[in-house]
C-alpha atoms as a PDB file:
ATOM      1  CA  UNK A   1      22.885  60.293  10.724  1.00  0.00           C
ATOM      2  CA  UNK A   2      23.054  58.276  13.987  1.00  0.00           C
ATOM      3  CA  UNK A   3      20.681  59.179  16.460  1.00  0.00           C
ATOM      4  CA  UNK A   4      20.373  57.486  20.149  1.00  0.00           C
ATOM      5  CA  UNK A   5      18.239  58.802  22.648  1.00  0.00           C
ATOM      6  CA  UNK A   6      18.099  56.957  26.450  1.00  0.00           C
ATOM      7  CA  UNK A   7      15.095  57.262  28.550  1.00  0.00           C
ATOM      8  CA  UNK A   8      14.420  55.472  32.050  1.00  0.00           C
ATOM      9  CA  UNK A   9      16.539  56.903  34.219  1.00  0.00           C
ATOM     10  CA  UNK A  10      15.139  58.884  37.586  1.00  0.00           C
ATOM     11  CA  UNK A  11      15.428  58.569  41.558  1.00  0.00           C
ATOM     12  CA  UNK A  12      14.715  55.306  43.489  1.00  0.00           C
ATOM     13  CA  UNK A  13      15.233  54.061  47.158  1.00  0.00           C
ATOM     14  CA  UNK A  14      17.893  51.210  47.575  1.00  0.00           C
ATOM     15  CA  UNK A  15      16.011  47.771  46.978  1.00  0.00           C
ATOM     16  CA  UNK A  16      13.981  49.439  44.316  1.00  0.00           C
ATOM     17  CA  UNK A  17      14.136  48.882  40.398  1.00  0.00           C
ATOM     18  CA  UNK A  18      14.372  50.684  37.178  1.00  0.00           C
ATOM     19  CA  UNK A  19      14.706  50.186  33.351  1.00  0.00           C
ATOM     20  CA  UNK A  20      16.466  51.945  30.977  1.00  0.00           C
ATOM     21  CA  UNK A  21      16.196  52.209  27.581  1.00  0.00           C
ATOM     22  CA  UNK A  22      18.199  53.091  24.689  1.00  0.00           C
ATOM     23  CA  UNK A  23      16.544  53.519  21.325  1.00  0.00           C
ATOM     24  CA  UNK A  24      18.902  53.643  18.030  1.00  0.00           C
ATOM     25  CA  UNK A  25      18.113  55.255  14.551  1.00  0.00           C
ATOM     26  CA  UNK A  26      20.443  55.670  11.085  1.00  0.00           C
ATOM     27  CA  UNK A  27      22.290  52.283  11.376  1.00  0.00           C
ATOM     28  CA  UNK A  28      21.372  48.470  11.454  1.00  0.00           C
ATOM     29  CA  UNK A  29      20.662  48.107  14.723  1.00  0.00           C
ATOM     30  CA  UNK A  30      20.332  44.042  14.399  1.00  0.00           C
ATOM     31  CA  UNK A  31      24.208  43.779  13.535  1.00  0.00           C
ATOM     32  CA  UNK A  32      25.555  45.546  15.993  1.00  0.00           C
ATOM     33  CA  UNK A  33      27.297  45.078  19.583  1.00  0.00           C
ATOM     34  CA  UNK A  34      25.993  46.837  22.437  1.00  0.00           C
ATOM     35  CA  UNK A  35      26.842  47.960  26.020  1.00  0.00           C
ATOM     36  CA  UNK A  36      26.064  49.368  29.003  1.00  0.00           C
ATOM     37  CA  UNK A  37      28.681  51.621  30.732  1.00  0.00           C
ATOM     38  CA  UNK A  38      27.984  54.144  33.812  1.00  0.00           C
ATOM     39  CA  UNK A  39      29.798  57.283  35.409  1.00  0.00           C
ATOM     40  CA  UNK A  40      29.935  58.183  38.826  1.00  0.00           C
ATOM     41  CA  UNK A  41      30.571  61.522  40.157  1.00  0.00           C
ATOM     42  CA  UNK A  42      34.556  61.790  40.149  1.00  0.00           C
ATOM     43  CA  UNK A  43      34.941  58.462  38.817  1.00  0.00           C
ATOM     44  CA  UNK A  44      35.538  57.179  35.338  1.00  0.00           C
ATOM     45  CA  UNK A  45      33.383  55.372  33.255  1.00  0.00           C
ATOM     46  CA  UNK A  46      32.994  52.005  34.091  1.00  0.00           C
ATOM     47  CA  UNK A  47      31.484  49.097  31.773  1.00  0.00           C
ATOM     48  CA  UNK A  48      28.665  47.486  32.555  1.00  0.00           C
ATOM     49  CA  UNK A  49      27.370  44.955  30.409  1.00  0.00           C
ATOM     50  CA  UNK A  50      28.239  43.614  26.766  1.00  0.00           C
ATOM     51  CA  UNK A  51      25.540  42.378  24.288  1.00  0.00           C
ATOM     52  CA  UNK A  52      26.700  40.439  21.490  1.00  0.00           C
ATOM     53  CA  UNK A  53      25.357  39.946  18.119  1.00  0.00           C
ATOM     54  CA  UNK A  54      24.724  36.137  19.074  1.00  0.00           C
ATOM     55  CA  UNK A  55      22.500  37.466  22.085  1.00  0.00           C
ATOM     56  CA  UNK A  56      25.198  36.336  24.402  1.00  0.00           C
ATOM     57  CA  UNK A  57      25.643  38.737  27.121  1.00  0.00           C
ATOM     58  CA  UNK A  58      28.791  38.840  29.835  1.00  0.00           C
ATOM     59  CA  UNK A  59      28.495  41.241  33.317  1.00  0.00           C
ATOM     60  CA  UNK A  60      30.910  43.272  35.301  1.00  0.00           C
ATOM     61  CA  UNK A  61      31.054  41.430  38.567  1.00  0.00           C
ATOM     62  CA  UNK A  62      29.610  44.644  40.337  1.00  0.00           C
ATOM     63  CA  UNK A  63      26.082  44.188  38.526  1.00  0.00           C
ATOM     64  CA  UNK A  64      25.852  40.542  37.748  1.00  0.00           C
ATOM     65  CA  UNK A  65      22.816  38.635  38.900  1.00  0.00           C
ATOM     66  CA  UNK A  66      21.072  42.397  39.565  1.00  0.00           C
ATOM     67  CA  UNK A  67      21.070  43.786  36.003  1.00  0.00           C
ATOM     68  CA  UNK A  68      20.117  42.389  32.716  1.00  0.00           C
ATOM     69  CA  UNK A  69      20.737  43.610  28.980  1.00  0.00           C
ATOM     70  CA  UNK A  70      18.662  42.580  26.210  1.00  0.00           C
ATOM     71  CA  UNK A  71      17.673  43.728  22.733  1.00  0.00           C
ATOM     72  CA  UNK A  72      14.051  44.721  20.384  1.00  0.00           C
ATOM     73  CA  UNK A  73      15.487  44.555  17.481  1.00  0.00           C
ATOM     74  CA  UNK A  74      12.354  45.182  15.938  1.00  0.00           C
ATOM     75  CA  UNK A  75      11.988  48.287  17.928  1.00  0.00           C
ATOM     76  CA  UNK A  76      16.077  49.333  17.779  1.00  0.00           C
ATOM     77  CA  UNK A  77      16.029  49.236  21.097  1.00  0.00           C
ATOM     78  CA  UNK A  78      18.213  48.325  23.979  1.00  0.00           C
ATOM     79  CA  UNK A  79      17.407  48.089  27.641  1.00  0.00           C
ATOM     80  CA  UNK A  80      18.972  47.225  30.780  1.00  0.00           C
ATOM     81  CA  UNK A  81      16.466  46.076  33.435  1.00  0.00           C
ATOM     82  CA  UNK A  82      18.138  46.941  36.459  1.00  0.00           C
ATOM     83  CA  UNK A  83      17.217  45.175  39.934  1.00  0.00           C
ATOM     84  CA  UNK A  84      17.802  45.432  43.973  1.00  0.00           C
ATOM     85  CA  UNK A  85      19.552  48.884  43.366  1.00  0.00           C
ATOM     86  CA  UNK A  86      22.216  50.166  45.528  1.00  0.00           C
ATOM     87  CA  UNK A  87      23.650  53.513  46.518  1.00  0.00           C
ATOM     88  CA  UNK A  88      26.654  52.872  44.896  1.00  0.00           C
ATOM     89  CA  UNK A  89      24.752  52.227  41.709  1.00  0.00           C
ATOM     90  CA  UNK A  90      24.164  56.220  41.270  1.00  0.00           C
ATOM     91  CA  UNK A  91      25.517  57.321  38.532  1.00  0.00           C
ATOM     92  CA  UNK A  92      25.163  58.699  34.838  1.00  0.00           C
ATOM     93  CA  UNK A  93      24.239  55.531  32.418  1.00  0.00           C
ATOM     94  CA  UNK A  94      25.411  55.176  29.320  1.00  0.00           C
ATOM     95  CA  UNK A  95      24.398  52.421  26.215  1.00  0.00           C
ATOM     96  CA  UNK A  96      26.630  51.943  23.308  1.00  0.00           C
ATOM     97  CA  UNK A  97      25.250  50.246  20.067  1.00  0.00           C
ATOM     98  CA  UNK A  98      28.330  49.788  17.576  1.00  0.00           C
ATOM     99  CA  UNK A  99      30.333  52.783  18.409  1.00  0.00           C
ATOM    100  CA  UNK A 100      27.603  55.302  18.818  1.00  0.00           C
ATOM    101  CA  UNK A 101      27.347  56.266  22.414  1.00  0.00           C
ATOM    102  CA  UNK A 102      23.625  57.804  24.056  1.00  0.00           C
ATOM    103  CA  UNK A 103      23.327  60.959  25.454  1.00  0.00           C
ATOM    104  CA  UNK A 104      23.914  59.493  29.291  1.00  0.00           C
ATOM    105  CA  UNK A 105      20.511  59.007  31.783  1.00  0.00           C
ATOM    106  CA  UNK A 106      21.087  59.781  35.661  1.00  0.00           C
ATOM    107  CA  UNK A 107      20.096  57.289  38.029  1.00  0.00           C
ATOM    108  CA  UNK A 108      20.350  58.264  41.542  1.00  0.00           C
ATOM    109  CA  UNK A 109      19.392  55.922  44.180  1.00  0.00           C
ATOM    110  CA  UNK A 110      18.190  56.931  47.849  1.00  0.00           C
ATOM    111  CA  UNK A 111      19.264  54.722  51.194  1.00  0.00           C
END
């Protein structure tokens, strides 16, 4: 069976950073595509980041230049370091690797 479990999340004041990490079991984690997508409170879920098998990586225009993806495969792991938060970046967090989604990791950040 597939099993993801995300860690990192927690509370931070605007400016501040955080990292959060996705870690993958049951499936070859080295062939697979991977994402980042977030939920706000009465919002839907909104994509993030994409991390191809080639290691080439696009960004929604709301996180680009703040946030970056990027793989261990050696660890089946998935991260997404996440810099100069913003209010607006609260939300629940969300990585995808293939079509397995994690359990979700709250971030809330503090003006």
């Amino acid at each position: 069976d597939v099993q993801m479990v995300e860690t990192g999340g927690g509370s931070v004041q605007a400016g501040g950073s955080l990292r959060l990490s996705c870690v993958a079991s049951g499936l070859i984690f080295s062939r697979c595509g991977m994402a980042w997508f977030r939920q706000a409170p009465g919002k839907e879920r909104e994509w993030l980041s994409n991390l191809n098998r080639d290691g080439t990586s696009i960004y929604a225009d709301a996180v680009k230049g703040r946030f970056t993806i990027y793989r261990d495969n050696a660890k089946n792991t998935l991260y997404l370091q996440m810099n100069s938060l913003k209010w607006e970046d609260t939300a629940v967090y969300y990585c995808k690797v293939c079509l397995n989604w994690g359990q979700g990791t709250q971030v809330t950040i503090s003006s």
